[in-house]
C-alpha atoms as a PDB file:
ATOM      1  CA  UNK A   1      20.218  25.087  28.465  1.00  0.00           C
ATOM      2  CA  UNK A   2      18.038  25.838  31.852  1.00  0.00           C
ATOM      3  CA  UNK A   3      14.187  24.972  32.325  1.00  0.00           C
ATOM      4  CA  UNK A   4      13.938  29.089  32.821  1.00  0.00           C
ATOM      5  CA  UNK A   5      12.127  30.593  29.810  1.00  0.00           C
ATOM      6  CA  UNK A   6       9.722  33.032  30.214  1.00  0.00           C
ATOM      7  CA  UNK A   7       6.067  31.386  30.341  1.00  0.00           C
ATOM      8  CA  UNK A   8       4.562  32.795  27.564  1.00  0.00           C
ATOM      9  CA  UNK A   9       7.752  31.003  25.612  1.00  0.00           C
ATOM     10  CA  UNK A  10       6.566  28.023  27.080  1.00  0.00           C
ATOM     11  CA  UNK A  11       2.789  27.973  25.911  1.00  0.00           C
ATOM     12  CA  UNK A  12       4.100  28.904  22.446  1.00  0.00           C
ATOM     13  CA  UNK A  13       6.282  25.826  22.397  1.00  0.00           C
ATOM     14  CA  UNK A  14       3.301  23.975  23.855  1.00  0.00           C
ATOM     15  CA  UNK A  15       1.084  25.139  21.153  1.00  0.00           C
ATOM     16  CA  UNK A  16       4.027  23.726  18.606  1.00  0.00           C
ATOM     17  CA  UNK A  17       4.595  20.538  20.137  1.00  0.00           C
ATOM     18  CA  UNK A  18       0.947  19.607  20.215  1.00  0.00           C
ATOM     19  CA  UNK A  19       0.792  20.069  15.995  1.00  0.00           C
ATOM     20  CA  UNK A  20       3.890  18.594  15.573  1.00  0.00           C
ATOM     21  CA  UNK A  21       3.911  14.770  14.440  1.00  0.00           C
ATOM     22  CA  UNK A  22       4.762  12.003  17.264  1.00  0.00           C
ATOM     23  CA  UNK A  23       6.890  10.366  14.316  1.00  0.00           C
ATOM     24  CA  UNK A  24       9.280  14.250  13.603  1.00  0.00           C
ATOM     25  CA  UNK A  25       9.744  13.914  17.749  1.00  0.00           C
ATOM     26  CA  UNK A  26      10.947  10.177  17.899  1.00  0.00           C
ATOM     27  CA  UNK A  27      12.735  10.956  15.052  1.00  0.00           C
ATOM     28  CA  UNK A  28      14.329  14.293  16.655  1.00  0.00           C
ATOM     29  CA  UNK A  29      14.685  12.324  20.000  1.00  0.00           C
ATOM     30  CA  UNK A  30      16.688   9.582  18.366  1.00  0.00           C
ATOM     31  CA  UNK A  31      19.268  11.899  16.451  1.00  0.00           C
ATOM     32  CA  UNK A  32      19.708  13.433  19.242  1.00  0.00           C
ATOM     33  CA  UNK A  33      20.890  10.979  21.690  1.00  0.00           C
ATOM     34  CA  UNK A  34      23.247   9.656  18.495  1.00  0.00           C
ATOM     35  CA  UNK A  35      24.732  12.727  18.717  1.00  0.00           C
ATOM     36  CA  UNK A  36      25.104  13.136  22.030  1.00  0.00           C
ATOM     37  CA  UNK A  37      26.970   9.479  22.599  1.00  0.00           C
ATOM     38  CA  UNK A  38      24.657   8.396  25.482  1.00  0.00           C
ATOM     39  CA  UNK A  39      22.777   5.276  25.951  1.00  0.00           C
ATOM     40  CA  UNK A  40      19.014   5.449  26.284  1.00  0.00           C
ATOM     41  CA  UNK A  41      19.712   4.192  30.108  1.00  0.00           C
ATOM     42  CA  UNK A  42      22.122   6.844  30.479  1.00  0.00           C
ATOM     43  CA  UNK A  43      19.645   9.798  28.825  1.00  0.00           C
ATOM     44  CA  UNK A  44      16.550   8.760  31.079  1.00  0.00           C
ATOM     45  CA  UNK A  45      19.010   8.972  34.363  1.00  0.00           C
ATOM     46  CA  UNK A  46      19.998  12.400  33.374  1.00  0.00           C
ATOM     47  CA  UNK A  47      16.212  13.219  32.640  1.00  0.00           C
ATOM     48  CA  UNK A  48      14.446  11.478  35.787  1.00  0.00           C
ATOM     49  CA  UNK A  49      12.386   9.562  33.581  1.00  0.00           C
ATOM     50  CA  UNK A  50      12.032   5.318  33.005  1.00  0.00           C
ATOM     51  CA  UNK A  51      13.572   4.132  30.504  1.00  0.00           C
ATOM     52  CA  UNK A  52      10.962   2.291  29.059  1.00  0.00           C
ATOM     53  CA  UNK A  53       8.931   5.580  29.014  1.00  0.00           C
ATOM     54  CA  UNK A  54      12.512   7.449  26.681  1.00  0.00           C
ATOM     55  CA  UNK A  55      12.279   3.735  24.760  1.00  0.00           C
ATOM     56  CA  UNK A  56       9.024   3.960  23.739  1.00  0.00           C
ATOM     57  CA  UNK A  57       9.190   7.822  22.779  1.00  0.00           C
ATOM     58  CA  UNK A  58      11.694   6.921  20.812  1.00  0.00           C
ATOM     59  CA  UNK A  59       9.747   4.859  18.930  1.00  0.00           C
ATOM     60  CA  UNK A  60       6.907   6.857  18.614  1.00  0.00           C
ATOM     61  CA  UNK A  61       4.285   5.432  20.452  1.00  0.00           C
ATOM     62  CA  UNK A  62       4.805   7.273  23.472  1.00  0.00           C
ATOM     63  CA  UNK A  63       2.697  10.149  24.380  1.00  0.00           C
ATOM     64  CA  UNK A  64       4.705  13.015  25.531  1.00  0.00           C
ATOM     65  CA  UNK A  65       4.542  15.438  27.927  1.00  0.00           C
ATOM     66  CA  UNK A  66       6.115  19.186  27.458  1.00  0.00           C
ATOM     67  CA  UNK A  67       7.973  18.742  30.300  1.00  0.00           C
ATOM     68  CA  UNK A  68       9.195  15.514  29.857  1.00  0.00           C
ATOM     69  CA  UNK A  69      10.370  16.183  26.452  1.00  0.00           C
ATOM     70  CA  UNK A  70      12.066  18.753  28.198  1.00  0.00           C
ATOM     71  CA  UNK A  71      13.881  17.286  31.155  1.00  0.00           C
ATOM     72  CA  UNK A  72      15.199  15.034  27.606  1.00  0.00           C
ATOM     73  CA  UNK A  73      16.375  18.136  26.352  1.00  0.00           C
ATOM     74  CA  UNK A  74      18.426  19.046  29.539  1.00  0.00           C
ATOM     75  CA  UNK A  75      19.945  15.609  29.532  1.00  0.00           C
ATOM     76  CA  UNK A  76      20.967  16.088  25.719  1.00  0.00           C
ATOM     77  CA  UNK A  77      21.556  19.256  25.858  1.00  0.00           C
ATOM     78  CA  UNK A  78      19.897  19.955  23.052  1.00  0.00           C
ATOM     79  CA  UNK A  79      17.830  23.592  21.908  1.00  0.00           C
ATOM     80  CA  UNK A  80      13.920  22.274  22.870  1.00  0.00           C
ATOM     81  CA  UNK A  81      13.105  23.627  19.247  1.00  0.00           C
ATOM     82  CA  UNK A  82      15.726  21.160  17.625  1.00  0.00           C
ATOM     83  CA  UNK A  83      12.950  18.695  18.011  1.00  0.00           C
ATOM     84  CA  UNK A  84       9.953  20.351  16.536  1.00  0.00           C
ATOM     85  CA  UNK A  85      12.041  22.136  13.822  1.00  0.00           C
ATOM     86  CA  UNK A  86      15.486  19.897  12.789  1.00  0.00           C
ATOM     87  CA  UNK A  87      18.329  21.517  11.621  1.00  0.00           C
ATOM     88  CA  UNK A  88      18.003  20.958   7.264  1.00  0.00           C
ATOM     89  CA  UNK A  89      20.918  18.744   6.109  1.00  0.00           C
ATOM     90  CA  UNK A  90      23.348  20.805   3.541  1.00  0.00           C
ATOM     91  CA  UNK A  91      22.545  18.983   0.333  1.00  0.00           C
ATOM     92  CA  UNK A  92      24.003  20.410  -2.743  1.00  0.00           C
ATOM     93  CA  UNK A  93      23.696  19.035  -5.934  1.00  0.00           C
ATOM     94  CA  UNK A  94      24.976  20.334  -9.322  1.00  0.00           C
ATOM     95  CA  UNK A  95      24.376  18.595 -12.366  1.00  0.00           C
ATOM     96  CA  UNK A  96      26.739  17.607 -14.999  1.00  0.00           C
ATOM     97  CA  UNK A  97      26.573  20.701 -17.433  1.00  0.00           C
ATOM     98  CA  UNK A  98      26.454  23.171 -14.053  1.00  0.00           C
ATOM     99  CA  UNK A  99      28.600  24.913 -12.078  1.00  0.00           C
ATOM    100  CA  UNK A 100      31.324  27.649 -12.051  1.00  0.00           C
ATOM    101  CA  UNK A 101      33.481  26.374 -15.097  1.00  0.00           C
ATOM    102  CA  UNK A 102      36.546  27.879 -16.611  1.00  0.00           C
ATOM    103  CA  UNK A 103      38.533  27.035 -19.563  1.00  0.00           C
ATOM    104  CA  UNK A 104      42.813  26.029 -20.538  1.00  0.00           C
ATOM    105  CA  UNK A 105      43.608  28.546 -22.823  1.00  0.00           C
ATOM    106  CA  UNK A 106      46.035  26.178 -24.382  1.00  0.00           C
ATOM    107  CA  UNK A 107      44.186  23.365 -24.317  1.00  0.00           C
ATOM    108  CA  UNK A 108      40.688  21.577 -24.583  1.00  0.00           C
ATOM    109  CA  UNK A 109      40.041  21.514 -20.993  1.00  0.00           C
ATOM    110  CA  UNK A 110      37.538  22.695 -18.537  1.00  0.00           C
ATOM    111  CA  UNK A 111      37.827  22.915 -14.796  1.00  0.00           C
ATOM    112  CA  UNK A 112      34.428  23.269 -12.557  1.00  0.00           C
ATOM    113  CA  UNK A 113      34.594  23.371  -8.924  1.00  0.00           C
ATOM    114  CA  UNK A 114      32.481  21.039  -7.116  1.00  0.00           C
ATOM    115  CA  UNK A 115      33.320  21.881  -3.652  1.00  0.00           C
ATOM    116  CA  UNK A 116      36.098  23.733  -1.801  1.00  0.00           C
ATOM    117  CA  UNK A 117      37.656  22.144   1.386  1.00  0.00           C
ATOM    118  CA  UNK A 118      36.680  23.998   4.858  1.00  0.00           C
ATOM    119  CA  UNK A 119      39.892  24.964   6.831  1.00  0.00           C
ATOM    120  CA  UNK A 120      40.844  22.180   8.956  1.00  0.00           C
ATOM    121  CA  UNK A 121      38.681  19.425   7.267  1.00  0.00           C
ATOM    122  CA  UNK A 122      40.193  16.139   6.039  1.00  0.00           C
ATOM    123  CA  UNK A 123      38.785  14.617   3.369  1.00  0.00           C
ATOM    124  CA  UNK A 124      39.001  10.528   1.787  1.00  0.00           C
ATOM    125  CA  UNK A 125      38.645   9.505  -1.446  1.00  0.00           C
ATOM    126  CA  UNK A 126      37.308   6.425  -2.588  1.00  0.00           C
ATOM    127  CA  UNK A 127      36.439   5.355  -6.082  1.00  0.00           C
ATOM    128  CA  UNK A 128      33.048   3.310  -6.006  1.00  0.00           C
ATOM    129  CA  UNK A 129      32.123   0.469  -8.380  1.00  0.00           C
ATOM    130  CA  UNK A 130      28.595  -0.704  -7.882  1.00  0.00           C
ATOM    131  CA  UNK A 131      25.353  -3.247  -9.287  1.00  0.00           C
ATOM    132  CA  UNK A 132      22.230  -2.940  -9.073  1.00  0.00           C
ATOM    133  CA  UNK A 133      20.416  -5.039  -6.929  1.00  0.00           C
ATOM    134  CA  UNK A 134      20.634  -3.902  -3.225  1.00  0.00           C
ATOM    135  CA  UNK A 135      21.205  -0.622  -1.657  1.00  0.00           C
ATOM    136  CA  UNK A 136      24.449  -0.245  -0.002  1.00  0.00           C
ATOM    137  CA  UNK A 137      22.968   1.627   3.463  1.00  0.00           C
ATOM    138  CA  UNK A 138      25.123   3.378   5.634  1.00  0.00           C
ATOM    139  CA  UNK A 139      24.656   4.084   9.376  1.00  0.00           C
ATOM    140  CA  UNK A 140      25.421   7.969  10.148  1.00  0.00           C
ATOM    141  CA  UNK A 141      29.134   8.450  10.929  1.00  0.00           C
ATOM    142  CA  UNK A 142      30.515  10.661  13.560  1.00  0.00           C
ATOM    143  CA  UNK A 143      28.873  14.174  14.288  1.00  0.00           C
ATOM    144  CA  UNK A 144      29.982  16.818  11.153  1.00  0.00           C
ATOM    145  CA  UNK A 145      31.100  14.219   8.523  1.00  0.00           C
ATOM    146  CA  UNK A 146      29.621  15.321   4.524  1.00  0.00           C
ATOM    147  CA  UNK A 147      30.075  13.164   1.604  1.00  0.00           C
ATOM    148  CA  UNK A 148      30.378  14.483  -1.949  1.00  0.00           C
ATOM    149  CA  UNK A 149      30.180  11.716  -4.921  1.00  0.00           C
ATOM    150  CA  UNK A 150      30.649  12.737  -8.112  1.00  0.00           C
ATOM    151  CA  UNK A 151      29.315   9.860 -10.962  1.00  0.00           C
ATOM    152  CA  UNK A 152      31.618   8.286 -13.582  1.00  0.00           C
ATOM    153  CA  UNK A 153      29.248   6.444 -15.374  1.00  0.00           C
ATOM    154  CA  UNK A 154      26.041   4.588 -14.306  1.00  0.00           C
ATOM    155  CA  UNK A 155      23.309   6.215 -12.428  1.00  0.00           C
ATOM    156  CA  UNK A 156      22.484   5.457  -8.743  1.00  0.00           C
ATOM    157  CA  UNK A 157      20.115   6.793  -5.776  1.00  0.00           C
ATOM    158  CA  UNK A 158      22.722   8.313  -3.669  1.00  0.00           C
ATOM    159  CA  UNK A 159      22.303  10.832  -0.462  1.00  0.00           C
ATOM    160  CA  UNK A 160      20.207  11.149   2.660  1.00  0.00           C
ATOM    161  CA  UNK A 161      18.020   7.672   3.238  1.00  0.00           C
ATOM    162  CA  UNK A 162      14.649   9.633   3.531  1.00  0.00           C
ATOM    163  CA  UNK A 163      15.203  11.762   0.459  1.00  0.00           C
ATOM    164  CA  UNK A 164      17.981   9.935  -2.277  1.00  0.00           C
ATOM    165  CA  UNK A 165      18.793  11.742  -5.607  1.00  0.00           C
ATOM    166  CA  UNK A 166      19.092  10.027  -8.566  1.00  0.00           C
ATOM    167  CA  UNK A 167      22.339  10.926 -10.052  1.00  0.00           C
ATOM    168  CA  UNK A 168      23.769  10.347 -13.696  1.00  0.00           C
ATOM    169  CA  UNK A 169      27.628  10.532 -15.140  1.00  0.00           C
ATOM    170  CA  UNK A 170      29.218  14.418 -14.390  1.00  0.00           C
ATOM    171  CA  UNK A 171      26.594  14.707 -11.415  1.00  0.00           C
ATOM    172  CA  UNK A 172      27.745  16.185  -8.314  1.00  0.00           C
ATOM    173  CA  UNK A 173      26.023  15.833  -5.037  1.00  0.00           C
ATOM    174  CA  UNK A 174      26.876  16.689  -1.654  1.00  0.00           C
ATOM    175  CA  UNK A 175      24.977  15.622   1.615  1.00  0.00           C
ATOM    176  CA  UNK A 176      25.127  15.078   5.340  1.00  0.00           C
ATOM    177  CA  UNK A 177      26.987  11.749   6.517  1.00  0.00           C
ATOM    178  CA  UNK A 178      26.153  11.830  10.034  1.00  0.00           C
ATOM    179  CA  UNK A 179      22.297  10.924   9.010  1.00  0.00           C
ATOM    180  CA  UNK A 180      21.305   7.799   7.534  1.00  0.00           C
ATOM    181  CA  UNK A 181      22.491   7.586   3.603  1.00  0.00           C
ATOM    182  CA  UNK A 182      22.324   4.951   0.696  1.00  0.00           C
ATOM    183  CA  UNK A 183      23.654   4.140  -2.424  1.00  0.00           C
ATOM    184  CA  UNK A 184      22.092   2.234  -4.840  1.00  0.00           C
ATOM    185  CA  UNK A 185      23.472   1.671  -8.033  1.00  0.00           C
ATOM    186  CA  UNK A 186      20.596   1.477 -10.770  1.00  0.00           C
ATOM    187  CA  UNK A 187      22.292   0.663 -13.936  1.00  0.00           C
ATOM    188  CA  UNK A 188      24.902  -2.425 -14.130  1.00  0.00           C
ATOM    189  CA  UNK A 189      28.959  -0.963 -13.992  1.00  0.00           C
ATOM    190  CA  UNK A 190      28.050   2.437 -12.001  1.00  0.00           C
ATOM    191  CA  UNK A 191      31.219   3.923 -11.119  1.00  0.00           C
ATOM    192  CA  UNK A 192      31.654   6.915  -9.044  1.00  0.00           C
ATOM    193  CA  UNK A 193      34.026   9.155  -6.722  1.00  0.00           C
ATOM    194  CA  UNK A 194      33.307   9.151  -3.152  1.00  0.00           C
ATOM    195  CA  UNK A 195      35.046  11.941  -0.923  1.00  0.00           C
ATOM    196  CA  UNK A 196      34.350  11.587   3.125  1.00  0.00           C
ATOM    197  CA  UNK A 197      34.844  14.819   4.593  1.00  0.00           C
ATOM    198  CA  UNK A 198      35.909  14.763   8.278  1.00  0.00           C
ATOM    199  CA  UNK A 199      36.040  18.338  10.409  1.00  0.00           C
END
């Protein structure tokens, strides 16, 4: 990424960031540096700012400048848009009588596909057992990781912290792991199938 867009490029990003919320950029800003493995010390060397001044956009009560936000950018190297306009986490969810079934010809059985494995992917099982009562909150893991849960029986709040989806027994739902996620049982006994998909 270089500082060498056309100026009309820049006034149209200027008009952007102005609209856009101080909370979507602290947000954006902190998502980023996860990403990016760097310390907040480490991000405002790169950028030639204080690190009090990256700290405090960070937490949203900073009041940012186009071209500081985009000396942060350099440092990341991160797409100036990504924080105006975050990428949309890959949630999919199918509910229990959905998705592409078919049937044993010699039997009473049914097969539906939930999810196919990318090329190169790894993937973990883990069978859950959960109460209600407190939220089990993960911290995102490493950059590309998705988690799929399928219920057994129960329901729970499972997915992406902001934005959970309450499942029930035969739901299917997959969503980003390298954001914050939760699951929070919300019946007593909730069972389910977690798969961690690594790239």
């Amino acid at each position: 990424m270089t500082n060498t867009e056309p100026a009309g490029h820049h006034g149209a990003e200027l008009a952007r960031q102005a609209k856009a919320p101080l909370e979507l950029i602290a947000a954006s800003l902190r998502r980023e540096r996860r990403r990016s493995g760097l310390s907040l010390t480490e991000v405002a060397r790169r950028a030639g700012i204080a690190k009090s001044t990256l700290s405090q956009l960070e937490s949203g009560t900073g009041n940012p400048s186009l071209e500081t936000l985009w000396a942060i950018c350099v440092a990341l190297d991160a797409p100036f848009s990504r924080l105006l306009d975050p990428p949309q986490p890959h949630i999919l969810l199918i509910r229990a009588d959905e998705g592409p079934t078919v049937a044993a010809a010699e039997a009473d059985y049914q097969a539906t596909l939930l999810a196919a494995c990318p090329p190169g992917a790894r993937r973990d099982v883990y069978r859950i057992q959960a109460e209600p009562g407190h939220a089990r909150a993960s911290e995102p893991h490493m950059p590309g990781v998705v988690e799929h849960v399928v219920i057994g029986a129960g329901r729970a709040l499972v997915g992406v912290a902001s934005e959970p989806t309450e499942l029930g027994p035969g739901d299917y739902l997959r969503y980003p792991g390298d954001v914050p996620h939760v699951f929070e049982a919300l019946e007593p006994r909730t069972q389910a199938v977690l798969v961690s998909e690594h790239t």
